[in-house]
Protein backbone atom coordinates (compact mmCIF):
# COMPACT_ATOMS: atom_id res chain seq x y z
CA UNK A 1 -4.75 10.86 -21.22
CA UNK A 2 -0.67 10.67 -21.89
CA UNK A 3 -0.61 14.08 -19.93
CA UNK A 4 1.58 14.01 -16.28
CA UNK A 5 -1.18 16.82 -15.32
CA UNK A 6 -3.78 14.44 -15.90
CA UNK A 7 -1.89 11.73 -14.12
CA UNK A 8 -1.01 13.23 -11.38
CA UNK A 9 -4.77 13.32 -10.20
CA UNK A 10 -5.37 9.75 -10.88
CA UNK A 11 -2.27 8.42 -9.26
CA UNK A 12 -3.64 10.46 -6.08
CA UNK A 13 -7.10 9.76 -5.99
CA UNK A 14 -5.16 5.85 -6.41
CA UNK A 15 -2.93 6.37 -3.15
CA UNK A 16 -6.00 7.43 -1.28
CA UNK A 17 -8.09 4.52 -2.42
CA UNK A 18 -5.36 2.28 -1.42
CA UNK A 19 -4.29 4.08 2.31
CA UNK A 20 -8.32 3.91 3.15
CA UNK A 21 -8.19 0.05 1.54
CA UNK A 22 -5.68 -0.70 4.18
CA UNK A 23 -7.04 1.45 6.84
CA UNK A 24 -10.33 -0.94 6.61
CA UNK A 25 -7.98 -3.54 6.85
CA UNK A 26 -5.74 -3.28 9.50
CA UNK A 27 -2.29 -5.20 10.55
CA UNK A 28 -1.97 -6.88 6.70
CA UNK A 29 0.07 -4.26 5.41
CA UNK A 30 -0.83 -5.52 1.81
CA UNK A 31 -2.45 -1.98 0.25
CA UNK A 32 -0.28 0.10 1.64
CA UNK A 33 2.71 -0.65 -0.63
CA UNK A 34 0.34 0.35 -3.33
CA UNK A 35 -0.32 3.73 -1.70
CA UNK A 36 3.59 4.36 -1.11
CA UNK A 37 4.05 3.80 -4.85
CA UNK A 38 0.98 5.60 -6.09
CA UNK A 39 2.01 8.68 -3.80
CA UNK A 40 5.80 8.54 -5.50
CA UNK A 41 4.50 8.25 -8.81
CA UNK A 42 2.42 11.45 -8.12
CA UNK A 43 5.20 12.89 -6.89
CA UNK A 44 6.58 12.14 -9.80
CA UNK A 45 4.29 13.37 -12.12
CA UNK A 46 4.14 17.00 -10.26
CA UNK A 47 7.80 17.07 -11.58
CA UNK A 48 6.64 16.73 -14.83
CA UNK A 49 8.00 12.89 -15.58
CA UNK A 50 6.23 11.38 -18.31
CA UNK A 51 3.23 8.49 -17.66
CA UNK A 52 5.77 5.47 -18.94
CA UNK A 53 8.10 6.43 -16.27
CA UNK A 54 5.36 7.06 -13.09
CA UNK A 55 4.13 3.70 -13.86
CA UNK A 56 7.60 2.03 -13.78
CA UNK A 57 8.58 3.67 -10.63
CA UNK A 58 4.86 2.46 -9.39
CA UNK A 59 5.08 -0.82 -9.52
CA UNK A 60 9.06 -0.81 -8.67
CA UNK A 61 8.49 0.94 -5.35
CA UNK A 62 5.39 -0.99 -4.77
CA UNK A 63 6.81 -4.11 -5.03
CA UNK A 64 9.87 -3.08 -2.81
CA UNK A 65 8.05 -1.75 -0.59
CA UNK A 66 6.16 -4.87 -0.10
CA UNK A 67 9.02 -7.25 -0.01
CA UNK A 68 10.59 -4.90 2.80
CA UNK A 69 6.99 -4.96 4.95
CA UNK A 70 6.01 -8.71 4.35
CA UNK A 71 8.81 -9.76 7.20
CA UNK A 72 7.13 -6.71 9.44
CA UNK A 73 3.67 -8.40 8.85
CA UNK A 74 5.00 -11.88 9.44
CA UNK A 75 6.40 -10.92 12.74
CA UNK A 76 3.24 -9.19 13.87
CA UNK A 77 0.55 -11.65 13.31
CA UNK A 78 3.22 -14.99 15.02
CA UNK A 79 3.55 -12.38 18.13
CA UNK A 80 -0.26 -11.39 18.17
CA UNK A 81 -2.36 -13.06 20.68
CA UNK A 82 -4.65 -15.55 20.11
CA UNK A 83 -7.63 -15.22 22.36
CA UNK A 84 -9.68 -17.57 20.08
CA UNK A 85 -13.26 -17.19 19.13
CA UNK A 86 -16.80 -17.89 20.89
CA UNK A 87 -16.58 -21.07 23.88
CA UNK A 88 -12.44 -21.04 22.81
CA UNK A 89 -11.93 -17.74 24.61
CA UNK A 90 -13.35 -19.53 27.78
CA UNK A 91 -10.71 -21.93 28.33
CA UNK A 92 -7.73 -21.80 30.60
């Protein structure tokens, strides 16, 4: 399996599996850098790069991706609201 043709499925199929991972999962932003860099790694494997490379681009554009939406998350969840759970919600 050293093929780019035969890569090119599984590093799809892997993007999808990680955008509906953080679909179920909404507001972490923690799958979908995944997705972003199994998508470019397809990309790159349309293009005919070979499997050493997709993977290095993979986990370099998935972990930049993540550093660049962990302050994005951060902000979100210290703005969201906190409405508390069960007899909490009640107060005030």
């Amino acid at each position: 399996m050293d093929s780019p043709e035969q890569w090119r499925w599984v590093w799809i199929v892997t993007a999808a599996v990680f955008a509906v991972g953080e679909m179920s999962t909404p507001g972490s932003f923690f799958m979908a850098p995944f997705a972003v860099g199994a998508l470019v790694a397809a990309a790159l494997s349309f293009a005919g790069v070979s499997v050493a490379a997709s993977w290095v681009v993979c986990i370099v554009v998935s972990i930049g991706t993540l550093a660049a939406m962990r302050p994005l998350a951060r902000r979100l969840d210290r703005d969201a609201l906190d409405h508390g759970v069960g007899a909490r919600r009640l107060t005030g």
